[in-house]
C-alpha atoms as a PDB file:
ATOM      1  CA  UNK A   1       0.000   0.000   0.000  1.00  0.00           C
ATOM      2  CA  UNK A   2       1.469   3.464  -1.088  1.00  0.00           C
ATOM      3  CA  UNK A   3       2.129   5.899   1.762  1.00  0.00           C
ATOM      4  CA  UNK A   4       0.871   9.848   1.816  1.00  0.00           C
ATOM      5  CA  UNK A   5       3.768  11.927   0.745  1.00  0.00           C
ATOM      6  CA  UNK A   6       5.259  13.553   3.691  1.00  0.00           C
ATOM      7  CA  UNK A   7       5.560  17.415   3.491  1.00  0.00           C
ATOM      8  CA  UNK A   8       7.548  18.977   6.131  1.00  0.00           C
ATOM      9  CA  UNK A   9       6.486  21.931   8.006  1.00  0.00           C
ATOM     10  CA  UNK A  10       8.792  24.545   9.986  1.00  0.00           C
ATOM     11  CA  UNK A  11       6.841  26.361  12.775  1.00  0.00           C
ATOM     12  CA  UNK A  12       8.015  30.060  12.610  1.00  0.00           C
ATOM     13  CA  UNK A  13       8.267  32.488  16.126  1.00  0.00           C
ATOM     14  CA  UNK A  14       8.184  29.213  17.973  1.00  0.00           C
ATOM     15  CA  UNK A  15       9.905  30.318  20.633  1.00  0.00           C
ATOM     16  CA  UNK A  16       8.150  34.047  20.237  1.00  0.00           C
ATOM     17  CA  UNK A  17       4.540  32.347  20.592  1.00  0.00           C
ATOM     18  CA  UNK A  18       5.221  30.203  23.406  1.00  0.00           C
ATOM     19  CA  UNK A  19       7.108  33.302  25.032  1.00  0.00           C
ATOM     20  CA  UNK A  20       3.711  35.217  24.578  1.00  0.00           C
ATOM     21  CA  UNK A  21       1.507  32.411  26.046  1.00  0.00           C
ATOM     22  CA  UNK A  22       3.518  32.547  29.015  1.00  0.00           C
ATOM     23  CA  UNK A  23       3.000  28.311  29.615  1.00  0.00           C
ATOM     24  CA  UNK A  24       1.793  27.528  32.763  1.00  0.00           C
ATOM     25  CA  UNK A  25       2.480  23.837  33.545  1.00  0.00           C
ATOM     26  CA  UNK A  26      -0.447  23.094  34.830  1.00  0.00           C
ATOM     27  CA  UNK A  27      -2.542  24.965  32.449  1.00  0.00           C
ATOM     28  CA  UNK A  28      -4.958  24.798  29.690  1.00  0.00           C
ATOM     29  CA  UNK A  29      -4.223  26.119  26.136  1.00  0.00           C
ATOM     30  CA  UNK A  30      -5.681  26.097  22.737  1.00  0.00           C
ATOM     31  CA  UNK A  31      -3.782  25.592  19.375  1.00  0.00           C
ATOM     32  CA  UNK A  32      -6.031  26.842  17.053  1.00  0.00           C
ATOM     33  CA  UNK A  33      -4.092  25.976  14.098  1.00  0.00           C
ATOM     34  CA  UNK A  34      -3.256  22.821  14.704  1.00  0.00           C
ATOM     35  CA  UNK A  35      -1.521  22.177  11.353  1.00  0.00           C
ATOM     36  CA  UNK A  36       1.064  19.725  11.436  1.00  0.00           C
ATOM     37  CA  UNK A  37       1.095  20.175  15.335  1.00  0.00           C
ATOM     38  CA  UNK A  38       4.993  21.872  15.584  1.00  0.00           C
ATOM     39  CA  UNK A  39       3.598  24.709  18.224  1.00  0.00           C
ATOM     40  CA  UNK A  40       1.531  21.994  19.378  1.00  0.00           C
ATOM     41  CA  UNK A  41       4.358  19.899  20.573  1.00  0.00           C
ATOM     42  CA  UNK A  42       6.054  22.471  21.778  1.00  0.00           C
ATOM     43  CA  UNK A  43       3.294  24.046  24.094  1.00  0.00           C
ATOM     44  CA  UNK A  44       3.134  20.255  24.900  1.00  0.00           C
ATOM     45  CA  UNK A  45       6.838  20.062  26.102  1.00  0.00           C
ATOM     46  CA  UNK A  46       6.291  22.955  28.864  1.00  0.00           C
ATOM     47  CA  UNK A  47       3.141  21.384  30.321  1.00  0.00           C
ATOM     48  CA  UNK A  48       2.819  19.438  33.532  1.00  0.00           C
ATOM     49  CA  UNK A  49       1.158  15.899  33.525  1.00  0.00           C
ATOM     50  CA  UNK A  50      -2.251  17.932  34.644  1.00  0.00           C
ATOM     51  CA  UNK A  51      -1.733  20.427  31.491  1.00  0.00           C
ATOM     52  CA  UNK A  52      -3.845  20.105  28.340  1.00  0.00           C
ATOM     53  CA  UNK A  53      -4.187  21.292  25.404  1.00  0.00           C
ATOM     54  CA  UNK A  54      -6.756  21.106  22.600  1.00  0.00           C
ATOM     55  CA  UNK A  55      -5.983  21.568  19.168  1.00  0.00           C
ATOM     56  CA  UNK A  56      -8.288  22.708  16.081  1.00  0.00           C
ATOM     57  CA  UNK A  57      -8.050  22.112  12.655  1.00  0.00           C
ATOM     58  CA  UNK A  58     -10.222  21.802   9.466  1.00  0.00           C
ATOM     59  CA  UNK A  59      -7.903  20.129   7.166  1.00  0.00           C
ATOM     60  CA  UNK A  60      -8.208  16.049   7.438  1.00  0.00           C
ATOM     61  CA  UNK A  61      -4.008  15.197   6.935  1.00  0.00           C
ATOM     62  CA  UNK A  62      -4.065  17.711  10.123  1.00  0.00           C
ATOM     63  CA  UNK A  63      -6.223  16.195  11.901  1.00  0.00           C
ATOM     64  CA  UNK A  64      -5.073  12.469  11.255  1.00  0.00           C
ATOM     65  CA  UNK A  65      -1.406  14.169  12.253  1.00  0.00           C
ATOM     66  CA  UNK A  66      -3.516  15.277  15.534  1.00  0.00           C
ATOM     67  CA  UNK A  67      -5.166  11.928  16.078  1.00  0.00           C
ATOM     68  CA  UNK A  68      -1.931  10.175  16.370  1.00  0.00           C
ATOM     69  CA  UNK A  69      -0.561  12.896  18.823  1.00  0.00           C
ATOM     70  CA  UNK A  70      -3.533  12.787  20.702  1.00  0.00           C
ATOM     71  CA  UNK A  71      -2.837   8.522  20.855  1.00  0.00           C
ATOM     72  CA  UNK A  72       0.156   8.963  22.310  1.00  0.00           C
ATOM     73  CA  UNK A  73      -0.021  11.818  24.797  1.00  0.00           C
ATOM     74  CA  UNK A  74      -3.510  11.538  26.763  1.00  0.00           C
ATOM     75  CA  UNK A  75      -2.796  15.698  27.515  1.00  0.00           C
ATOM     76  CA  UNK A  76      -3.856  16.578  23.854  1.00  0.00           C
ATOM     77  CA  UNK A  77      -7.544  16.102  21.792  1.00  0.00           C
ATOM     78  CA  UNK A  78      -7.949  17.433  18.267  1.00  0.00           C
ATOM     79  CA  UNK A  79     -10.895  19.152  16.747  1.00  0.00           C
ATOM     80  CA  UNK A  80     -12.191  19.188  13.127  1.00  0.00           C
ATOM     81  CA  UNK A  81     -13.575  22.384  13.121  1.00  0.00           C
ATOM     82  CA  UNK A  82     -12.521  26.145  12.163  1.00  0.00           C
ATOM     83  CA  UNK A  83     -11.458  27.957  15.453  1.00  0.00           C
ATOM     84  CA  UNK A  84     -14.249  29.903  14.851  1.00  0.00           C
ATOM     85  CA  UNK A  85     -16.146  27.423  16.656  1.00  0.00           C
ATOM     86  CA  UNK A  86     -14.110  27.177  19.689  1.00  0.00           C
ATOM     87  CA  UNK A  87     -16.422  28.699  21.856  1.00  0.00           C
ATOM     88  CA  UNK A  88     -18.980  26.509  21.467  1.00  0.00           C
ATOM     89  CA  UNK A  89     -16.756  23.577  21.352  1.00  0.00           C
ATOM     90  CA  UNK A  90     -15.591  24.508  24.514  1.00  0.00           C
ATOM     91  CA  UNK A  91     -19.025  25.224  26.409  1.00  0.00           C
ATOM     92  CA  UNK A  92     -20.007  21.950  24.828  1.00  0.00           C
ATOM     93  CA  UNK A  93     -16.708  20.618  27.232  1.00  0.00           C
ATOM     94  CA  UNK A  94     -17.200  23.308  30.259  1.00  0.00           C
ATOM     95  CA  UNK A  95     -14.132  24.514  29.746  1.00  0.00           C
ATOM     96  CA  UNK A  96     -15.392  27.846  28.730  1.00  0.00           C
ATOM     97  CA  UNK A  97     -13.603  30.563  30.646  1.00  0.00           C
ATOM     98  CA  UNK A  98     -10.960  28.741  31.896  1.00  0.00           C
ATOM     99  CA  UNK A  99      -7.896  28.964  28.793  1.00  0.00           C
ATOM    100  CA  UNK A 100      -5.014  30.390  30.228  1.00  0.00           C
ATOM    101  CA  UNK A 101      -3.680  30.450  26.435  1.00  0.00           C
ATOM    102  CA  UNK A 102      -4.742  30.278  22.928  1.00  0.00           C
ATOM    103  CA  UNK A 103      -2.185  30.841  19.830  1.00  0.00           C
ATOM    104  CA  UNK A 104      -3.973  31.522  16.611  1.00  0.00           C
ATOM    105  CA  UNK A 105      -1.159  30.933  13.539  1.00  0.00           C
ATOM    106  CA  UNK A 106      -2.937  32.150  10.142  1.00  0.00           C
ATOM    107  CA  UNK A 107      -3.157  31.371   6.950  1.00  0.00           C
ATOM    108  CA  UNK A 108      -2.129  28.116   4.805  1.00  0.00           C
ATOM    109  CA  UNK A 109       0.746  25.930   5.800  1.00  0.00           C
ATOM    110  CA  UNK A 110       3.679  24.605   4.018  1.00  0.00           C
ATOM    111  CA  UNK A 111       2.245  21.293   3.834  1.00  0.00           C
ATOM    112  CA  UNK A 112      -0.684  22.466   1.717  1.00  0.00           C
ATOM    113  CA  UNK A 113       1.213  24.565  -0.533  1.00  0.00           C
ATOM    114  CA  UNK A 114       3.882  21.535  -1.034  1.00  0.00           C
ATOM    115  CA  UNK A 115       1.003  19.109  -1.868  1.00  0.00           C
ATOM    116  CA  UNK A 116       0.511  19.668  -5.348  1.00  0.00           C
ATOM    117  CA  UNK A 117      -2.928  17.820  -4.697  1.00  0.00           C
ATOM    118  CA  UNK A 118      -4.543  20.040  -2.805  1.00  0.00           C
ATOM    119  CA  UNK A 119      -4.490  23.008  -5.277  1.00  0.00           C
ATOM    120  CA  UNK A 120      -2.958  25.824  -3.275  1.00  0.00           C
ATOM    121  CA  UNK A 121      -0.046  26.710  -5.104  1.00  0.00           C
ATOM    122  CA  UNK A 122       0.534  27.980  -8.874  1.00  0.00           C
ATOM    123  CA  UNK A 123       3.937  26.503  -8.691  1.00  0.00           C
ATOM    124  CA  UNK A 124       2.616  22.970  -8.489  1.00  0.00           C
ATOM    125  CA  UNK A 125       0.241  21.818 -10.988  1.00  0.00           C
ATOM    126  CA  UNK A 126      -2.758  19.985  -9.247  1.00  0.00           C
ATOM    127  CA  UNK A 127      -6.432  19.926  -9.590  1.00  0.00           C
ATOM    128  CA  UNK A 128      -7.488  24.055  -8.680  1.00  0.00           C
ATOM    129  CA  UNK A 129      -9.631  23.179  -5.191  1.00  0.00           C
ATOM    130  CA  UNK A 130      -7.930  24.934  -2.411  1.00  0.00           C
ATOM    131  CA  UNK A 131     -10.192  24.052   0.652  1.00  0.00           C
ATOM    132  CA  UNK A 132      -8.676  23.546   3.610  1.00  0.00           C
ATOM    133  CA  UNK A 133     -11.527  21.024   4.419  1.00  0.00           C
ATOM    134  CA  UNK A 134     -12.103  19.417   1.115  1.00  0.00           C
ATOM    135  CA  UNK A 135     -15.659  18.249   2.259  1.00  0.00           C
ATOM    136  CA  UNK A 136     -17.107  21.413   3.125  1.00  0.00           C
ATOM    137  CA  UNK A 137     -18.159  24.556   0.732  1.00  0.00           C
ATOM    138  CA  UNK A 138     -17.282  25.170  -3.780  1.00  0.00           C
ATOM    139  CA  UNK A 139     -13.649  24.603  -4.807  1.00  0.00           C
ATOM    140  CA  UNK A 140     -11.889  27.037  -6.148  1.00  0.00           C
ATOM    141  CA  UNK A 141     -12.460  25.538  -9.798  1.00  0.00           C
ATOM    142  CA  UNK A 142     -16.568  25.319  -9.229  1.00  0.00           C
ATOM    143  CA  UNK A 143     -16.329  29.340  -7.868  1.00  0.00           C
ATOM    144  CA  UNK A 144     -14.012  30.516 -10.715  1.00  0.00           C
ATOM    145  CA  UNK A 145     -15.928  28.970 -13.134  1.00  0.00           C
ATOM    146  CA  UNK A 146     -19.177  30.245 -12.340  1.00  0.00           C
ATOM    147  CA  UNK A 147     -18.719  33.355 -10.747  1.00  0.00           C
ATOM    148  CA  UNK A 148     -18.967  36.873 -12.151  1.00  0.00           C
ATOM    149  CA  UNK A 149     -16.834  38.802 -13.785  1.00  0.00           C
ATOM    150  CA  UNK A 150     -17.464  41.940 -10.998  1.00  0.00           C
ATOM    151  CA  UNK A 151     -17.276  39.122  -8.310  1.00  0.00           C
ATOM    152  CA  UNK A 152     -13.763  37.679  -9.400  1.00  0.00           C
ATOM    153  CA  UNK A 153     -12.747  40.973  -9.902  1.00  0.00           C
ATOM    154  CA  UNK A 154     -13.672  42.112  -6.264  1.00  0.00           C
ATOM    155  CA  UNK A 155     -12.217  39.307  -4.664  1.00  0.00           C
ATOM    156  CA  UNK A 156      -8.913  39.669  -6.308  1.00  0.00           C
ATOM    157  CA  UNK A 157      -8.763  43.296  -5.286  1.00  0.00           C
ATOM    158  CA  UNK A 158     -10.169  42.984  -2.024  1.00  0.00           C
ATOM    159  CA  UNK A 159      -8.904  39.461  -0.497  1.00  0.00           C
ATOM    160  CA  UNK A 160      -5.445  39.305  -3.035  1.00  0.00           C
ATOM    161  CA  UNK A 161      -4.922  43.311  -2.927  1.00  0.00           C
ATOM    162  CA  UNK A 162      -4.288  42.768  -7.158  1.00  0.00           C
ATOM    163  CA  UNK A 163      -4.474  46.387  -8.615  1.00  0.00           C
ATOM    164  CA  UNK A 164      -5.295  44.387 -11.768  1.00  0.00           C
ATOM    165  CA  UNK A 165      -7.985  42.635 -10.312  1.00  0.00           C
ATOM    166  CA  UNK A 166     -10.181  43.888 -13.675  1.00  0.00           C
ATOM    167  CA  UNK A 167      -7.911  42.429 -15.944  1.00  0.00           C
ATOM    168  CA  UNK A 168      -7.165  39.387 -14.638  1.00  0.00           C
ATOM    169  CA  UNK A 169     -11.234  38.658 -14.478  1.00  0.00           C
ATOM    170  CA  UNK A 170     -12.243  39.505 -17.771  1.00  0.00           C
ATOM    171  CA  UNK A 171      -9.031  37.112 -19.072  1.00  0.00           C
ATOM    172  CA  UNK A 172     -10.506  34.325 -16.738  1.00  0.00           C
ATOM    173  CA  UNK A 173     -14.257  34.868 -17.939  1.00  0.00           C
ATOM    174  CA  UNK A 174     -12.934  35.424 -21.315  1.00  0.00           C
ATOM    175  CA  UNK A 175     -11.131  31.784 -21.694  1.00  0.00           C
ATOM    176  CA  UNK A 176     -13.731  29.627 -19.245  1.00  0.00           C
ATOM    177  CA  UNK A 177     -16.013  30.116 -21.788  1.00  0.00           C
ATOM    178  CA  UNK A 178     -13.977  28.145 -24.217  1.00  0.00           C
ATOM    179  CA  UNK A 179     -12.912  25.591 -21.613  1.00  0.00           C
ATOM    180  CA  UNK A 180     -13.633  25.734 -17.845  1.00  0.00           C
ATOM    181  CA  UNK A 181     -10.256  25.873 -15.587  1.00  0.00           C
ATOM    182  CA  UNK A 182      -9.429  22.778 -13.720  1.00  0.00           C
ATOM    183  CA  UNK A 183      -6.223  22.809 -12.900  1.00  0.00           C
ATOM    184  CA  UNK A 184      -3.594  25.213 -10.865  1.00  0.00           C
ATOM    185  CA  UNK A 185      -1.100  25.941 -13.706  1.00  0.00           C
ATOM    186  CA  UNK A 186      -3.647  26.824 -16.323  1.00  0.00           C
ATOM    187  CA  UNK A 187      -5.354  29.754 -14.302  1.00  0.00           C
ATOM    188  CA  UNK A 188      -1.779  30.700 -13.047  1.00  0.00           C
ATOM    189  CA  UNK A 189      -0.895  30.776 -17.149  1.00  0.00           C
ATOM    190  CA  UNK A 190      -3.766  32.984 -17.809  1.00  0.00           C
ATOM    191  CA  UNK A 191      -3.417  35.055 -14.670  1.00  0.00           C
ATOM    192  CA  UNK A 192       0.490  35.906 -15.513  1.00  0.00           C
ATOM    193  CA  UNK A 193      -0.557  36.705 -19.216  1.00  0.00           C
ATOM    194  CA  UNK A 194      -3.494  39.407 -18.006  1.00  0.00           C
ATOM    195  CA  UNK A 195      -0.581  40.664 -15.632  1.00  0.00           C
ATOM    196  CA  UNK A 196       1.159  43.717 -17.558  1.00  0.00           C
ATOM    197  CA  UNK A 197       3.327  44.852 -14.190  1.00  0.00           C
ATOM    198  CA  UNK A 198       5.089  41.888 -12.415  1.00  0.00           C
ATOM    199  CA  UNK A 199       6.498  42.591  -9.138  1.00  0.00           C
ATOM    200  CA  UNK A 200      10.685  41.395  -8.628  1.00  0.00           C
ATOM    201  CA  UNK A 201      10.745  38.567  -6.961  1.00  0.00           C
ATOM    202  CA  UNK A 202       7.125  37.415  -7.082  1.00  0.00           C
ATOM    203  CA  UNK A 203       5.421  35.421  -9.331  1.00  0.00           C
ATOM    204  CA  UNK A 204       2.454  37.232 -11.039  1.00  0.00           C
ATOM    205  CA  UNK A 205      -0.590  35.152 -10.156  1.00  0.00           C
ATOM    206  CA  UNK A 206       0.710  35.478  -6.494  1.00  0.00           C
ATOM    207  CA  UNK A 207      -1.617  38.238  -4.799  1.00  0.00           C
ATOM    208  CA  UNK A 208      -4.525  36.036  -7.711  1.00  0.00           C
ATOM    209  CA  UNK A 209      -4.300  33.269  -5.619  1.00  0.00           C
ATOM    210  CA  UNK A 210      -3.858  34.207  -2.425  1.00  0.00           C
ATOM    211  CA  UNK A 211      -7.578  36.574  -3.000  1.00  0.00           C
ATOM    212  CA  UNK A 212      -9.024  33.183  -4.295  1.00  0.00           C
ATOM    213  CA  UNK A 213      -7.647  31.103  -1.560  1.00  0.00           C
ATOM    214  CA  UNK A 214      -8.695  33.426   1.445  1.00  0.00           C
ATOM    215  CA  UNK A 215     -12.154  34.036   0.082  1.00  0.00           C
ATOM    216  CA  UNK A 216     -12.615  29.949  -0.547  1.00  0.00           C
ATOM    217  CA  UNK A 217     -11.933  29.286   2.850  1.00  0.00           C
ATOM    218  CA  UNK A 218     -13.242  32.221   4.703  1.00  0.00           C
ATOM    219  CA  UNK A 219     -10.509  33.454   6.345  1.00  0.00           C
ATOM    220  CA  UNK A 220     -11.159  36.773   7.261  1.00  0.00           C
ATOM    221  CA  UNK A 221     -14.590  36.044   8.266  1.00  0.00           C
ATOM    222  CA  UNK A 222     -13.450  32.986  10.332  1.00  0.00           C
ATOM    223  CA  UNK A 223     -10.603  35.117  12.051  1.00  0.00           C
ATOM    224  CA  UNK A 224     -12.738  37.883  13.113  1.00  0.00           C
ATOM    225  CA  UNK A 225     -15.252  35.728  14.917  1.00  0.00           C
ATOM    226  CA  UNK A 226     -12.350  33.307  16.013  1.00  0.00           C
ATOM    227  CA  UNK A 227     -11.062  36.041  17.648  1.00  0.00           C
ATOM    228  CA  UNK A 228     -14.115  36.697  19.279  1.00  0.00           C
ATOM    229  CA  UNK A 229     -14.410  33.145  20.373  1.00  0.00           C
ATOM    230  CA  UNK A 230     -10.783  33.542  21.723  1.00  0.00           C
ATOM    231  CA  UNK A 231     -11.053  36.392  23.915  1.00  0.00           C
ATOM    232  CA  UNK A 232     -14.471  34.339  25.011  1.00  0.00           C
ATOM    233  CA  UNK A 233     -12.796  31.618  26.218  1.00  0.00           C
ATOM    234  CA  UNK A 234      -9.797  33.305  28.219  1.00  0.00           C
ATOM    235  CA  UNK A 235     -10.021  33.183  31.692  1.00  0.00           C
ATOM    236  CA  UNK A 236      -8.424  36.545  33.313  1.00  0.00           C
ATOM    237  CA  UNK A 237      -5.011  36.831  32.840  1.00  0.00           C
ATOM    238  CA  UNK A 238      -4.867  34.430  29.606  1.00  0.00           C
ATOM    239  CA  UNK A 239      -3.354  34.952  26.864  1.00  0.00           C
ATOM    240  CA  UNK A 240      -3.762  35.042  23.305  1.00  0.00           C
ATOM    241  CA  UNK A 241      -0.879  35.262  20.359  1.00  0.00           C
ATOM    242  CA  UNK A 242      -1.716  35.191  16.653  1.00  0.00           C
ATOM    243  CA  UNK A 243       0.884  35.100  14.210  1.00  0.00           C
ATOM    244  CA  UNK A 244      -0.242  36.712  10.757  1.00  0.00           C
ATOM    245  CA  UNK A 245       1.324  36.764   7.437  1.00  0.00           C
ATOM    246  CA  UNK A 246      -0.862  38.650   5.333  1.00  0.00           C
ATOM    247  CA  UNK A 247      -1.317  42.394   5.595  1.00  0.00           C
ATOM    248  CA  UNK A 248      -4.986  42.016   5.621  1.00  0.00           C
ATOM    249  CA  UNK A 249      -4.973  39.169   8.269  1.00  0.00           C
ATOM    250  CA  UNK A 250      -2.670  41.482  10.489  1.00  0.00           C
ATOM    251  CA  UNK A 251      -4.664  44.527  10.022  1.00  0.00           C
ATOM    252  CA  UNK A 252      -7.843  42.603  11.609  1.00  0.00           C
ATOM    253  CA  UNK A 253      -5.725  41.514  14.092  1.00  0.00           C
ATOM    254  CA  UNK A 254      -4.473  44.724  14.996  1.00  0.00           C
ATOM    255  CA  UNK A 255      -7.688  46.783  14.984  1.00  0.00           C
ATOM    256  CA  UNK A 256      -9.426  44.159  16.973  1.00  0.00           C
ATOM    257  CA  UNK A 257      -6.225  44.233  19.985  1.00  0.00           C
ATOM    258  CA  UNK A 258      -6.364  47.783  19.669  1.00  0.00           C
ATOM    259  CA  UNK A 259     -10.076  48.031  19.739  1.00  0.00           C
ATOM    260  CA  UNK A 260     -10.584  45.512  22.663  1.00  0.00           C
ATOM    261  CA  UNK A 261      -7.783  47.559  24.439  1.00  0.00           C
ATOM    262  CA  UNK A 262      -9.155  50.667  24.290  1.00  0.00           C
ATOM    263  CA  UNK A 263     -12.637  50.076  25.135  1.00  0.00           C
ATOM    264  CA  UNK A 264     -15.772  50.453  22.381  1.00  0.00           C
ATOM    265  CA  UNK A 265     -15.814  54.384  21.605  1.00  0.00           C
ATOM    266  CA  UNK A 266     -18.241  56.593  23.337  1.00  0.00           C
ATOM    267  CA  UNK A 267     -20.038  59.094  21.690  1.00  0.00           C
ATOM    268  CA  UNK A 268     -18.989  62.780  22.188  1.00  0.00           C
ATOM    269  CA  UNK A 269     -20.889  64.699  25.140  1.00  0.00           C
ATOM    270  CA  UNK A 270     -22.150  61.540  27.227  1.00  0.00           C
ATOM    271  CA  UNK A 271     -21.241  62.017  30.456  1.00  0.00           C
ATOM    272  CA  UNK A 272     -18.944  58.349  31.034  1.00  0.00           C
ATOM    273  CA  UNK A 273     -15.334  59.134  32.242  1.00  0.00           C
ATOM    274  CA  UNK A 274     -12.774  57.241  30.580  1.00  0.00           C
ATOM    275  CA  UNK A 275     -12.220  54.766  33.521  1.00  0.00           C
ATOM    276  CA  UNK A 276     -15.785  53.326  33.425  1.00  0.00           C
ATOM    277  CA  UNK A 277     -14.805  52.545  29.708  1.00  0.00           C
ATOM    278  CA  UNK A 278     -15.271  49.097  29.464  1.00  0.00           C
ATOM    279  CA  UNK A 279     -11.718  47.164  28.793  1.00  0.00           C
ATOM    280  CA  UNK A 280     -11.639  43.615  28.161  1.00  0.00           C
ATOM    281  CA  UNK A 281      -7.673  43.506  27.169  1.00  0.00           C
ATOM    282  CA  UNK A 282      -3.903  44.562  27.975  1.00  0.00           C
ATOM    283  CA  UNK A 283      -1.509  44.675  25.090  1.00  0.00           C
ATOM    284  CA  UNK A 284       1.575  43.095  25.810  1.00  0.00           C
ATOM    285  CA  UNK A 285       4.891  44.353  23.857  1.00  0.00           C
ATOM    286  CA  UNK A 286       4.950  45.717  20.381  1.00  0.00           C
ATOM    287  CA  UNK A 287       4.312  43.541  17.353  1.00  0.00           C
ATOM    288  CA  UNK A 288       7.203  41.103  17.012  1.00  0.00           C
ATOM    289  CA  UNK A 289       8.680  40.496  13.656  1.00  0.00           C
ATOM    290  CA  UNK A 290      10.796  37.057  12.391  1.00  0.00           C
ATOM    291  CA  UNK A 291      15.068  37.493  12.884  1.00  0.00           C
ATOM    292  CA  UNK A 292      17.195  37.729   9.511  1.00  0.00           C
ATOM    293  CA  UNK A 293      18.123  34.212  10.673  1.00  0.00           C
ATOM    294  CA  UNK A 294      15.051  32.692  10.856  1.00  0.00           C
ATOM    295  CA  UNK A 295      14.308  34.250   7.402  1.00  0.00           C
ATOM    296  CA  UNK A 296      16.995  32.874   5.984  1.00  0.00           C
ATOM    297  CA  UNK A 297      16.494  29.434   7.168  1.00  0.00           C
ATOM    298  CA  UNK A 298      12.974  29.897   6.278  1.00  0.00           C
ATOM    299  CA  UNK A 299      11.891  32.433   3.646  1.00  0.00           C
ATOM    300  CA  UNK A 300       8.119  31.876   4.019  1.00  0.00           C
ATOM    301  CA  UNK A 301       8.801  33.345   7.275  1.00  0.00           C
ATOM    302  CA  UNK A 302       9.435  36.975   6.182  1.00  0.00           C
ATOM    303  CA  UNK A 303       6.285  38.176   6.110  1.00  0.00           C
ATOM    304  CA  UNK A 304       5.188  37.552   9.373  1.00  0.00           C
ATOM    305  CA  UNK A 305       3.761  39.103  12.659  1.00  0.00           C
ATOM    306  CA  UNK A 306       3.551  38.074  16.007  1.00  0.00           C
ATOM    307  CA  UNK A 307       1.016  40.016  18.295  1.00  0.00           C
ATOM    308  CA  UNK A 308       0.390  39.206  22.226  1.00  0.00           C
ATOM    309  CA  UNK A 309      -2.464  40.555  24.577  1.00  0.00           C
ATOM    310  CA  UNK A 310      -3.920  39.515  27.614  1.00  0.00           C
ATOM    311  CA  UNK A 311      -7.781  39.259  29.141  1.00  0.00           C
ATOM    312  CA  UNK A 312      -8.246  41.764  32.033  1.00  0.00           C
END
């Protein structure tokens, strides 16, 4: 019987995140990434034998990763389900209110971009689905092929910040109609042809893809109530680190820290003072940023953005 490829995975700020948690032996945390479970083990390798940790995950080679970890070390369970939900999941366990820790770490893994299969990457032909659950929701192939013009165009500006979103939809509607796009390398090819600027470095469907991949999935909606959930879930004192690498994703994250740290505005001339302001979080540090040395061992890592607070 033929084995699954195995794709490996580096975790990046690993030491950073687990900093930012602050581990308490004997405490309860939440990976809600679980991924291929690197800050999993790691959170893991500070806790006590009355520590736990629970893990989330939507993508199935996650979670059978999770399932074996979970075998071996009776400390750890594994979700399938979108940290979104871990609210709920956890009220459904009556655990709710008492994570001293959850670690949020965004956006698609090396392991899905490596697999050809799954569809993620325009540098490895495979069939165009990009789900991170491939049993739940359209594929990127059965959106892209049906979708409007103004719609692709939208989500390539909004979600992939393309500045040729316009372009690049009218080529796409413009060839489906000859032959619907199945594969990864084809819509790159057509992508990179509607493309008149390329940026050094980067390959032209880049900022295409990524728009296509984050609306598929959800992402931005998912994060914003996952962080929600998080901040939910904390007991006093907990903490929660998410580590971003898209502007967009880091933006959210920011506004929502900043937001939650600051208290919900009041309108001008009612007469609240400022320390009856509701506050429901401390910022801890300034956003922390990958080494030159852990970008060089690990280029995907340049882009991203470690940010720490913790429930009042």
């Amino acid at each position: 019987m033929s084995q699954s490829p195995v794709f490996q995975h580096i975790s990046v700020l690993l030491d950073e995140a687990l900093n930012g948690l602050a581990v308490q032996p004997d405490g309860l945390y939440v990976d809600g990434t679980f991924g291929r479970g690197g800050h999993s083990r790691a959170i893991l390798s500070r806790l006590s034998k009355e520590g736990r940790l629970i893990g989330f995950d939507k993508d199935p080679e996650a979670i059978r990763v999770g399932t074996q970890l979970a075998a071996d070390d009776g400390r750890f369970v594994v979700v399938r389900r979108s940290f979104a939900d871990m609210a709920e999941e956890l009220r459904q366990r009556g655990l709710h209110g008492q994570v001293n820790g959850v670690l949020l770490d965004l956006g698609v893994s090396s392991p899905q971009l490596d697999d050809a299969e799954r569809g993620f990457s325009f540098l490895n032909d495979g069939p165009l689905d990009m789900r991170m659950d491939p049993a739940q929701g359209q594929s990127a192939a059965e959106w892209i092929n049906t979708a409007d013009e103004a719609d692709i165009a939208t989500v390539l500006k909004e979600y992939g910040e393309e500045r040729f979103s316009r372009r690049m939809a009218r080529a796409i509607v413009m060839r489906r109609a000859e032959q619907p796009f199945t594969r990864t390398a084809d819509l790159a090819e057509v992508i990179k042809v509607a493309n008149p600027a390329w940026e050094k470095h980067k390959h032209p469907a880049t900022r295409a893809f990524q728009g296509i991949r984050i609306f598929i999935n959800r992402e931005l909606e998912d994060l914003a109530d996952g962080l929600k959930a998080a901040l939910d879930v904390l007991a006093p004192g907990g903490r929660l680190v998410v580590i971003s690498f898209h502007s967009l994703e880091d933006r959210l994250v920011k506004h929502f820290m900043r937001r939650e740290a600051k208290g919900a505005p009041i309108p001008r001339g009612l007469p609240i003072r400022e320390i009856d302001i509701p506050i429901s979080i401390n910022l801890v540090g300034k956003a922390i940023k990958p080494s030159a040395e852990e970008v060089a061992g690990n280029p995907r890592a340049r882009s991203a953005m470690l940010r720490i607070a913790e429930k009042r």
